[in-house]
N, C-alpha and C. Protein backbone atom coordinates (compact mmCIF):
# COMPACT_ATOMS: atom_id res chain seq x y z
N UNK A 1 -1.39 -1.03 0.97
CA UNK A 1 -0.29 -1.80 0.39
C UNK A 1 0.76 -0.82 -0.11
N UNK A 2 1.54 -1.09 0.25
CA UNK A 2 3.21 -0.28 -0.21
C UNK A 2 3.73 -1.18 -0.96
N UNK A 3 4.94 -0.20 -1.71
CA UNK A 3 5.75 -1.10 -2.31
C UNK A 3 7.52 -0.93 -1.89
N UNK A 4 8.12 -2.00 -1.60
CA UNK A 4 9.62 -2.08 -1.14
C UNK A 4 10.39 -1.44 -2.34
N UNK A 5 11.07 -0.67 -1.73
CA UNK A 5 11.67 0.24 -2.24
C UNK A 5 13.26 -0.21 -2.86
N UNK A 6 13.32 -1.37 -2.09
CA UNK A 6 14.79 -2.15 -2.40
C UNK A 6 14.59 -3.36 -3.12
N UNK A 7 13.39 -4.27 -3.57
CA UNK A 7 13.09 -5.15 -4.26
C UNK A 7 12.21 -5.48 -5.20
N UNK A 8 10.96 -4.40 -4.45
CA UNK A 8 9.81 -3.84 -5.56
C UNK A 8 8.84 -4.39 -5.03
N UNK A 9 8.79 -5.59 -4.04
CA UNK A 9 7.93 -6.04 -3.62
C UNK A 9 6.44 -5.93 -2.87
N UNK A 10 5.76 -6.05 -2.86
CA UNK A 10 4.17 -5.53 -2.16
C UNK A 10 4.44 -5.51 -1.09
N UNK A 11 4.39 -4.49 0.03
CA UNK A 11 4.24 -4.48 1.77
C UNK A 11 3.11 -4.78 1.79
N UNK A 12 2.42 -5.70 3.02
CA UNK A 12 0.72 -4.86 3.76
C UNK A 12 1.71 -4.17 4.41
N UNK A 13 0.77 -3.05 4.68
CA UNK A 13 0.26 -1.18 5.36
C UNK A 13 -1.04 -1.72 6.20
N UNK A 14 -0.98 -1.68 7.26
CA UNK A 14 -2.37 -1.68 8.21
C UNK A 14 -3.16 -0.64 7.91
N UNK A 15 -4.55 -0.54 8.21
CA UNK A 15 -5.35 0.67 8.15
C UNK A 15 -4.77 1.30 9.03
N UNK A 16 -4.37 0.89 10.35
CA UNK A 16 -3.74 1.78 11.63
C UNK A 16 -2.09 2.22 11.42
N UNK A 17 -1.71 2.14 10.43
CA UNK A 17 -0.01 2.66 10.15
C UNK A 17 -0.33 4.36 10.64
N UNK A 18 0.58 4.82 11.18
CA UNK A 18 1.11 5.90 10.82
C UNK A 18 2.51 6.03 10.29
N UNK A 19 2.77 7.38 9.37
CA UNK A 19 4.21 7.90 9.42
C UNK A 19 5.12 7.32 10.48
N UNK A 20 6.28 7.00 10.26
CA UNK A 20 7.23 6.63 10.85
C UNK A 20 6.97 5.31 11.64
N UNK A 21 6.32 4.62 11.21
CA UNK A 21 5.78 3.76 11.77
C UNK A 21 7.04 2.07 11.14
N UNK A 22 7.92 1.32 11.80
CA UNK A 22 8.53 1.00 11.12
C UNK A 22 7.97 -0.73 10.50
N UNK A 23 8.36 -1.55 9.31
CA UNK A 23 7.68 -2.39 8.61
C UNK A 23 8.76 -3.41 8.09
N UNK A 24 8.67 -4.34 7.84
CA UNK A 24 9.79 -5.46 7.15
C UNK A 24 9.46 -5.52 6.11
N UNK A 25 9.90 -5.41 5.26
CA UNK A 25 9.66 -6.25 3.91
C UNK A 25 9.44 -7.70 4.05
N UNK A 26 8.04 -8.24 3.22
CA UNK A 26 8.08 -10.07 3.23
C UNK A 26 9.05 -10.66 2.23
N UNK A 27 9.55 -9.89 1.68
CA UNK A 27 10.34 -10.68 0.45
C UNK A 27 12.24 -10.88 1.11
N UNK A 28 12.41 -9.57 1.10
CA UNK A 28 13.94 -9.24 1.30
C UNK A 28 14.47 -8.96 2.63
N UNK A 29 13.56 -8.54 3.47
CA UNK A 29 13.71 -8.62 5.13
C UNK A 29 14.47 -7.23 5.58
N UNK A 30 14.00 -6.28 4.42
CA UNK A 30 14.49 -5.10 4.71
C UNK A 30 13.78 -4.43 5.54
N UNK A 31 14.36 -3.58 6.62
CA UNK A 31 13.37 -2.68 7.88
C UNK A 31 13.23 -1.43 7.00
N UNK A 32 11.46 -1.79 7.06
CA UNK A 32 11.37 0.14 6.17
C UNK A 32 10.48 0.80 6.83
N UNK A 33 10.68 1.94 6.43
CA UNK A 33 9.53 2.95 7.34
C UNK A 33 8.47 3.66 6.29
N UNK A 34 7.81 4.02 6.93
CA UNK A 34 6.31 4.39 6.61
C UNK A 34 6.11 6.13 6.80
N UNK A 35 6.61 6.29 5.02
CA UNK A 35 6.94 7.80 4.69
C UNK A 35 5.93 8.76 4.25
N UNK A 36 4.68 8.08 4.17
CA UNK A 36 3.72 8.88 3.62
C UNK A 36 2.51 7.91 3.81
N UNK A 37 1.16 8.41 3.76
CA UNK A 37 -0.14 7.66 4.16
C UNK A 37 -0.94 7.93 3.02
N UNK A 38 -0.96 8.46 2.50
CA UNK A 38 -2.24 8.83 0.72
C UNK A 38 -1.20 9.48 -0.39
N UNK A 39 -0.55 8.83 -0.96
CA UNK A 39 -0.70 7.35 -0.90
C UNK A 39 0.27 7.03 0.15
N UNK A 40 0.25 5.88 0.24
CA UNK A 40 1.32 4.67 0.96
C UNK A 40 2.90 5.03 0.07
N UNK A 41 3.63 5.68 0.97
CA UNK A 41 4.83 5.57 0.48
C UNK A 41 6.18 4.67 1.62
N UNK A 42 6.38 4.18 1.35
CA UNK A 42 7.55 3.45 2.60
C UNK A 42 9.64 4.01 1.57
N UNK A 43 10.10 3.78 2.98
CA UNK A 43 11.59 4.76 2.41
C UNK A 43 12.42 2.92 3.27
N UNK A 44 13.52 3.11 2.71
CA UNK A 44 13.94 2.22 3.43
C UNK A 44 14.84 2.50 5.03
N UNK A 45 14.99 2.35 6.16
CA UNK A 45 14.54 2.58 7.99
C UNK A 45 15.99 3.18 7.95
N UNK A 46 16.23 4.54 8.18
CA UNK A 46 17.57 4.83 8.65
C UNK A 46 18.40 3.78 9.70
N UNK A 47 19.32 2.79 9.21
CA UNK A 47 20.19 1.94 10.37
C UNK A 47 20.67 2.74 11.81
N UNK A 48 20.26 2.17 13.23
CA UNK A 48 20.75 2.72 14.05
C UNK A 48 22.00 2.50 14.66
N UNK A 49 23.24 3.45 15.09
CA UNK A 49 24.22 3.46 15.38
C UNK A 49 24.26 2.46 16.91
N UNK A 50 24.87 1.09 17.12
CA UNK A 50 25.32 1.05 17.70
C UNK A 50 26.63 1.56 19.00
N UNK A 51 25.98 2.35 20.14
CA UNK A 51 27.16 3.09 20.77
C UNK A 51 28.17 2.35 21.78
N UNK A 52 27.50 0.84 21.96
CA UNK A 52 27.82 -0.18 22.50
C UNK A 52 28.31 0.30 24.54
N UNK A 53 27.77 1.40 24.45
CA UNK A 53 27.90 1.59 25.80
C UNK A 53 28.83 2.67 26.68
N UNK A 54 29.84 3.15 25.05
CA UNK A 54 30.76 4.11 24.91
C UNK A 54 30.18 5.97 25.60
């Protein structure tokens, strides 16, 4: 179990997470990633740049 870093809220963490592994928040629907494993740390998911094809 993690905790959201933008609301405070409880993540489940699978036994099978790894690092960088990416996760939603159930509360706030934020995309977070999975920054550490002992303990469970989650960061909130660097946004990816749309290049739209440029």
């Amino acid at each position: 179990m993690g905790e959201c870093p933008v609301c405070g809220a409880k993540v489940p963490v699978g036994q099978g997470a790894v690092e960088g592994e990416l996760l939603a928040c159930p509360e706030c629907g934020t995309e977070l990633e999975v920054t550490g494993l002992n303990p469970v740390t989650l960061a909130e998911a660097p946004q990816e740049e749309e290049d739209w094809g440029e």
